[in-house]
N, C-alpha and C. Protein backbone atom coordinates (compact mmCIF):
# COMPACT_ATOMS: atom_id res chain seq x y z
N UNK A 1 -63.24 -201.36 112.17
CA UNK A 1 -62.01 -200.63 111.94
C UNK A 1 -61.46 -201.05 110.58
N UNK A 2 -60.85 -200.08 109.71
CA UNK A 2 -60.38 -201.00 108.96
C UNK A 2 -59.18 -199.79 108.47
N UNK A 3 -57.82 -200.66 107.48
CA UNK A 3 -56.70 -200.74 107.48
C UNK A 3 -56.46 -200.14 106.09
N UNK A 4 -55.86 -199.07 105.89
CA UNK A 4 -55.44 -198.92 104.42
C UNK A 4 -54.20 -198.48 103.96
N UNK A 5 -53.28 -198.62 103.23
CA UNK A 5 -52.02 -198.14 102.72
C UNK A 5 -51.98 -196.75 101.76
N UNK A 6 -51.09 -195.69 102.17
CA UNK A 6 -50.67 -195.43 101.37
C UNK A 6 -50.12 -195.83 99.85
N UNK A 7 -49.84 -195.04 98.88
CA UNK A 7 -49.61 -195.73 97.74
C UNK A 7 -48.22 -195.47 98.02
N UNK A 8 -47.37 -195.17 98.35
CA UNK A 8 -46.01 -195.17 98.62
C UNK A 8 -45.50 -195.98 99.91
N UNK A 9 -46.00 -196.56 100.65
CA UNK A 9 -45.69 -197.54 101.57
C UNK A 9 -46.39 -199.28 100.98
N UNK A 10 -47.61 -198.89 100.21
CA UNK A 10 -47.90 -200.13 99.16
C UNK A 10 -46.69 -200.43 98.41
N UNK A 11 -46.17 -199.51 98.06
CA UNK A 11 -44.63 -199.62 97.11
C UNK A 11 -43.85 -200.55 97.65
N UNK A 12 -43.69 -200.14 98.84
CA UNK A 12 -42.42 -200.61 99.96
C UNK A 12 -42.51 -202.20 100.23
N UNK A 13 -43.91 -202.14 100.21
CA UNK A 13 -44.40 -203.41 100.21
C UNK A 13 -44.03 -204.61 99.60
N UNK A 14 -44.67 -204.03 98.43
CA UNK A 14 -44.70 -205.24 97.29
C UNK A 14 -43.26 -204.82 96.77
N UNK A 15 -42.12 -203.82 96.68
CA UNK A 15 -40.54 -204.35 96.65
C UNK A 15 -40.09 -204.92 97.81
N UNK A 16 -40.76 -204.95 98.88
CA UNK A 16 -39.78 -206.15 99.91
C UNK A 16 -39.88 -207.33 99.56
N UNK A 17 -41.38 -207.32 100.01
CA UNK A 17 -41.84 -208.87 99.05
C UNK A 17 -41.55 -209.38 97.77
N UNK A 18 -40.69 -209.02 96.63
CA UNK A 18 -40.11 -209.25 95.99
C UNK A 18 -38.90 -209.49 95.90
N UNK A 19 -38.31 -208.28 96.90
CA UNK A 19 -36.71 -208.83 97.29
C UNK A 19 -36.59 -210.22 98.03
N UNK A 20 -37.57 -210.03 98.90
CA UNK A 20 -36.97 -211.20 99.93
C UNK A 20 -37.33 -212.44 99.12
N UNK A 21 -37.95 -212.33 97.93
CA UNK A 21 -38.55 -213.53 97.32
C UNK A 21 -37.88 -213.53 96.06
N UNK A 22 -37.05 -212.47 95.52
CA UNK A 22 -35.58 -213.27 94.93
C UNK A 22 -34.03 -213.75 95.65
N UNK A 23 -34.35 -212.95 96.91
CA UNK A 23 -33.24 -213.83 97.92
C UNK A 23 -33.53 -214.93 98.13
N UNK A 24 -34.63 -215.86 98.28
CA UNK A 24 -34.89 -217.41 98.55
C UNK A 24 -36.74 -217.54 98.42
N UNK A 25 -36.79 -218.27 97.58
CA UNK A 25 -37.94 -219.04 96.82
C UNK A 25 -38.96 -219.28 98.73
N UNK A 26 -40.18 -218.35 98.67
CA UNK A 26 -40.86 -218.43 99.70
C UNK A 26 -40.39 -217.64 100.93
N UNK A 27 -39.45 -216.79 100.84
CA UNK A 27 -38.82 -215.90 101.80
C UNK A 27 -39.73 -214.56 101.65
N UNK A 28 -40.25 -214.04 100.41
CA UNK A 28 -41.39 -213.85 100.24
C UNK A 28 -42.57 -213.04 100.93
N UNK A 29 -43.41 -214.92 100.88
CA UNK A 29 -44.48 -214.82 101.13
C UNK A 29 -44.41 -214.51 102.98
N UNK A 30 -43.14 -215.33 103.59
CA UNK A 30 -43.21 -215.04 104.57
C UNK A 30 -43.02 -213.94 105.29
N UNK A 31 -42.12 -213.38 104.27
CA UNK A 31 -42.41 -211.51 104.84
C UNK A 31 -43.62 -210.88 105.08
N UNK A 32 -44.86 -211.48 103.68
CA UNK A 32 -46.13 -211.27 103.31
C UNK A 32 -47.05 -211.39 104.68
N UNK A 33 -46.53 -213.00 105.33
CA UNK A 33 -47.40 -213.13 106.45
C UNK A 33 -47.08 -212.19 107.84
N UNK A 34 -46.04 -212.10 107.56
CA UNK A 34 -45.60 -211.26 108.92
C UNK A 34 -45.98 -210.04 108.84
N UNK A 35 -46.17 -209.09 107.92
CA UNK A 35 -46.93 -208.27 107.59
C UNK A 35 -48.29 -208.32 107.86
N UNK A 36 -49.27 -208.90 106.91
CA UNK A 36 -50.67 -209.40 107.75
C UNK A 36 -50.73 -209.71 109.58
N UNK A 37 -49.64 -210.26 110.31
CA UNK A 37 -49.90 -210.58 111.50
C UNK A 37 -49.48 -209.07 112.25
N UNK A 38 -48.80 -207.84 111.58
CA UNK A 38 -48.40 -207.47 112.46
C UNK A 38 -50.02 -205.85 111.82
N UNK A 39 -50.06 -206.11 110.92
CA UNK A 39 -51.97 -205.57 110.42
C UNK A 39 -52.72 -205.65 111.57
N UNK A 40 -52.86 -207.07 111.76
CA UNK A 40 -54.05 -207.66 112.66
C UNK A 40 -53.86 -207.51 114.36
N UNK A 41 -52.88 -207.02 114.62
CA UNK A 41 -52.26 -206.75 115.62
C UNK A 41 -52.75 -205.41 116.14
N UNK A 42 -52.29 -203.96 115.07
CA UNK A 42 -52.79 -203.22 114.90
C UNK A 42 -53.89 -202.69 115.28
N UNK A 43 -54.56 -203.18 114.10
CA UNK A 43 -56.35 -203.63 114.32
C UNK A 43 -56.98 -203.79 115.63
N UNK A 44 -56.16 -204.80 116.22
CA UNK A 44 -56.57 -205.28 117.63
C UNK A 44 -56.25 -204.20 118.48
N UNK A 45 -55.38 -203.61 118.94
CA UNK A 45 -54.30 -202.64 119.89
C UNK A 45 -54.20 -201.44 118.90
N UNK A 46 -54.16 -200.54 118.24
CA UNK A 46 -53.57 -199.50 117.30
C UNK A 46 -52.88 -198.59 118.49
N UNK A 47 -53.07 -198.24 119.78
CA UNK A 47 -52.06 -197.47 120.75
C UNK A 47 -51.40 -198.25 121.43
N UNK A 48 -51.15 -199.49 121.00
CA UNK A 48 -49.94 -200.78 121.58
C UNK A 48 -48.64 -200.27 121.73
N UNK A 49 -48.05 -199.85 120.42
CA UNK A 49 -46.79 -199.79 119.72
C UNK A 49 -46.23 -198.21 120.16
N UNK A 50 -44.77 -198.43 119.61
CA UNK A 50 -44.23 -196.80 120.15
C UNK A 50 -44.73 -195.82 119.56
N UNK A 51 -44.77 -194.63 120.09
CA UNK A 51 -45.14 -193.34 119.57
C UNK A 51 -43.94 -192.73 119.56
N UNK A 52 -44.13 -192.20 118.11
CA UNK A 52 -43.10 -191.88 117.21
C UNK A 52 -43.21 -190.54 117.01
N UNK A 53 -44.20 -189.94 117.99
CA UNK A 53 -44.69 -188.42 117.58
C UNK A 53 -46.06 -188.02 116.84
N UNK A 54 -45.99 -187.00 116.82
CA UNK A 54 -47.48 -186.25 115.79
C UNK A 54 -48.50 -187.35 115.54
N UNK A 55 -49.11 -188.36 116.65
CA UNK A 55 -49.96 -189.39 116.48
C UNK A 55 -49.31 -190.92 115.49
N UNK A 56 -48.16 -190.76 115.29
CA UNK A 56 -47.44 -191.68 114.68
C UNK A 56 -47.09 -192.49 115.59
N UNK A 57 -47.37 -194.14 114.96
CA UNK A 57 -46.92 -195.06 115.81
C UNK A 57 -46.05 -195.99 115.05
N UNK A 58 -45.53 -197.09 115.67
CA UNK A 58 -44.32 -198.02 114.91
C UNK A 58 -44.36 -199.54 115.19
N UNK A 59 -44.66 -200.34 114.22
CA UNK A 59 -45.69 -201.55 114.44
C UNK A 59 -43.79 -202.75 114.22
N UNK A 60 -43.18 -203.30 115.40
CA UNK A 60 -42.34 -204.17 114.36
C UNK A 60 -42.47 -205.43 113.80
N UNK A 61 -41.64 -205.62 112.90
CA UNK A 61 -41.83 -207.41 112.41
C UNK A 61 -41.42 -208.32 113.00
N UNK A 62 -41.71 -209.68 112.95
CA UNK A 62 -40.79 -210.23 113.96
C UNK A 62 -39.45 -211.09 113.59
N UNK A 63 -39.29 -211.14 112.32
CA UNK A 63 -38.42 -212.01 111.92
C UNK A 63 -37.39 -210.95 110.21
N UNK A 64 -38.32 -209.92 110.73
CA UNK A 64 -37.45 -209.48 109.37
C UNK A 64 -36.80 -207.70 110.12
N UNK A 65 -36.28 -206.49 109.41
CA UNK A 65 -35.72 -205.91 109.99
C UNK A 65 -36.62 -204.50 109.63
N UNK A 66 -37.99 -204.88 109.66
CA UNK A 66 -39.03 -203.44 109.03
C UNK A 66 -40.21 -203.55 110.09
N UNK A 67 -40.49 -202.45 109.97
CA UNK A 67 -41.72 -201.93 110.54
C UNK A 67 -42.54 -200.68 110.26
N UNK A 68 -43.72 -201.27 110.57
CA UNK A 68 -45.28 -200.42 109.82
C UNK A 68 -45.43 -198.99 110.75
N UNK A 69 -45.03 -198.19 110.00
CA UNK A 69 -45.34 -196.97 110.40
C UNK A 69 -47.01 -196.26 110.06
N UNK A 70 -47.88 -196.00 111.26
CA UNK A 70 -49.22 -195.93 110.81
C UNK A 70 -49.84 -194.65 111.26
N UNK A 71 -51.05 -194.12 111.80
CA UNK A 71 -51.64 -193.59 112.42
C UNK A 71 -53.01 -193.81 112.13
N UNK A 72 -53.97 -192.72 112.76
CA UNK A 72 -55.14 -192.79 112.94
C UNK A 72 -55.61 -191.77 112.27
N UNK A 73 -56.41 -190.88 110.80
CA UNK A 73 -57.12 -190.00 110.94
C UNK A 73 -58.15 -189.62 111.30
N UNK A 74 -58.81 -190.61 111.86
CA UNK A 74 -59.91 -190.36 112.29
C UNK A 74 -60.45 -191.82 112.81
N UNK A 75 -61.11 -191.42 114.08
CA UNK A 75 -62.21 -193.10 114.31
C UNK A 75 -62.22 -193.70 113.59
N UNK A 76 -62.02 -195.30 113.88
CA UNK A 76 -62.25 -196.24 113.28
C UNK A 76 -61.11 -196.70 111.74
N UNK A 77 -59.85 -196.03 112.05
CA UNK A 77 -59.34 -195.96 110.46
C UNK A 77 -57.93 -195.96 110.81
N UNK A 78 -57.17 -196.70 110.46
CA UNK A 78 -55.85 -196.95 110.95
C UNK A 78 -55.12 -196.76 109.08
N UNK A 79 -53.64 -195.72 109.18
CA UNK A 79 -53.45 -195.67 107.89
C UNK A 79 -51.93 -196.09 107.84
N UNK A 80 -51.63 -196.86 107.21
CA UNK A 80 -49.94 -197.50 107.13
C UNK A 80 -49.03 -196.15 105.88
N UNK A 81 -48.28 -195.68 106.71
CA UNK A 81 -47.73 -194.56 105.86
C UNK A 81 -46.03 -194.99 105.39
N UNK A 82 -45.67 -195.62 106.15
CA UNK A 82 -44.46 -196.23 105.20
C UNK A 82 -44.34 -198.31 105.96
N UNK A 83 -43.41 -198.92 105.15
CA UNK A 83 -43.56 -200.15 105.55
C UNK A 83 -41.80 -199.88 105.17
N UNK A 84 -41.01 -199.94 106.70
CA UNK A 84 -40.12 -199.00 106.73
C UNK A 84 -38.49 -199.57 107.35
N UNK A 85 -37.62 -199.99 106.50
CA UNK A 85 -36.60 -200.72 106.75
C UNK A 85 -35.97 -199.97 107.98
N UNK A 86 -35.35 -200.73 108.84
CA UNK A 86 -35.18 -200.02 110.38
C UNK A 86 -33.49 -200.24 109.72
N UNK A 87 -32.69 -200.38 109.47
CA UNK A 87 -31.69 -199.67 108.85
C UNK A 87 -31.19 -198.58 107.60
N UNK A 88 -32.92 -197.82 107.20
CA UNK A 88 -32.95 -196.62 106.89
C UNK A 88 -32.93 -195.49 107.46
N UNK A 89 -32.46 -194.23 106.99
CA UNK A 89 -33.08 -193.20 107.56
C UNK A 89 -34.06 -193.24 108.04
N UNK A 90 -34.43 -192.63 109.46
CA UNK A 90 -35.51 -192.87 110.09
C UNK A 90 -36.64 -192.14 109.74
N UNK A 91 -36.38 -190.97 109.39
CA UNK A 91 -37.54 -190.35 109.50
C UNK A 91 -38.05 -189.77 108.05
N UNK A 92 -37.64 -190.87 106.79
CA UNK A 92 -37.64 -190.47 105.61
C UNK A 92 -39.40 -190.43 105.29
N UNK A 93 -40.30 -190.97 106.00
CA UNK A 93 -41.37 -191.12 105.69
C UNK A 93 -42.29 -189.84 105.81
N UNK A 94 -41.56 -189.02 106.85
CA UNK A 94 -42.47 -188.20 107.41
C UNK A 94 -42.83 -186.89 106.56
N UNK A 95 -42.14 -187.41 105.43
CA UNK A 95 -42.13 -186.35 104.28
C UNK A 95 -43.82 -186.46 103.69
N UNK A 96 -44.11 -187.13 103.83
CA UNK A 96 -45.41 -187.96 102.99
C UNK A 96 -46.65 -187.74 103.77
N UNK A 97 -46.05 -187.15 104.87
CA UNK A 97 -48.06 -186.35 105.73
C UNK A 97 -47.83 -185.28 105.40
């Protein structure tokens, strides 16, 4: 199976991980890991998490206030379509399928 980002949820990404890592030195990376754990999670389970509709599912973090919005296009292929602050508009992503 394997895992790939959008280039507009890659975005989301690497500005969280930058925010949280000019709010406090290593706040960061640990967003970074919680991200990877909640990947591998995924990976493991991909119909674990809520369904959000139209094959959309919703992966959360555990210590921060975002979550991986993903789906499946096909066997074997899990796709992260936004990495998605849960005190945003909710459904700003869905612009992007």
């Amino acid at each position: 199976m394997r895992l790939t980002y959008i280039e507009e949820a890659r975005a989301e990404l690497l500005d969280a991980v930058a925010y949280y890592e000019d709010c406090c030195e290593g706040l960061g990376h640990q967003f970074d890991e919680q991200v990877q754990s909640a990947e591998d999670a995924i990976l493991r389970h991909p119909e674990a998490w809520r369904d959000m509709g139209d094959g959309f599912r919703r992966k959360l973090l555990q210590r921060f206030p975002y979550g991986l919005v993903y789906y499946s296009p096909e066997i074997g292929w899990i796709e992260i379509v936004a990495v998605m602050h849960l005190h945003r508009q909710p459904g700003y992503w869905r612009e992007r399928t």
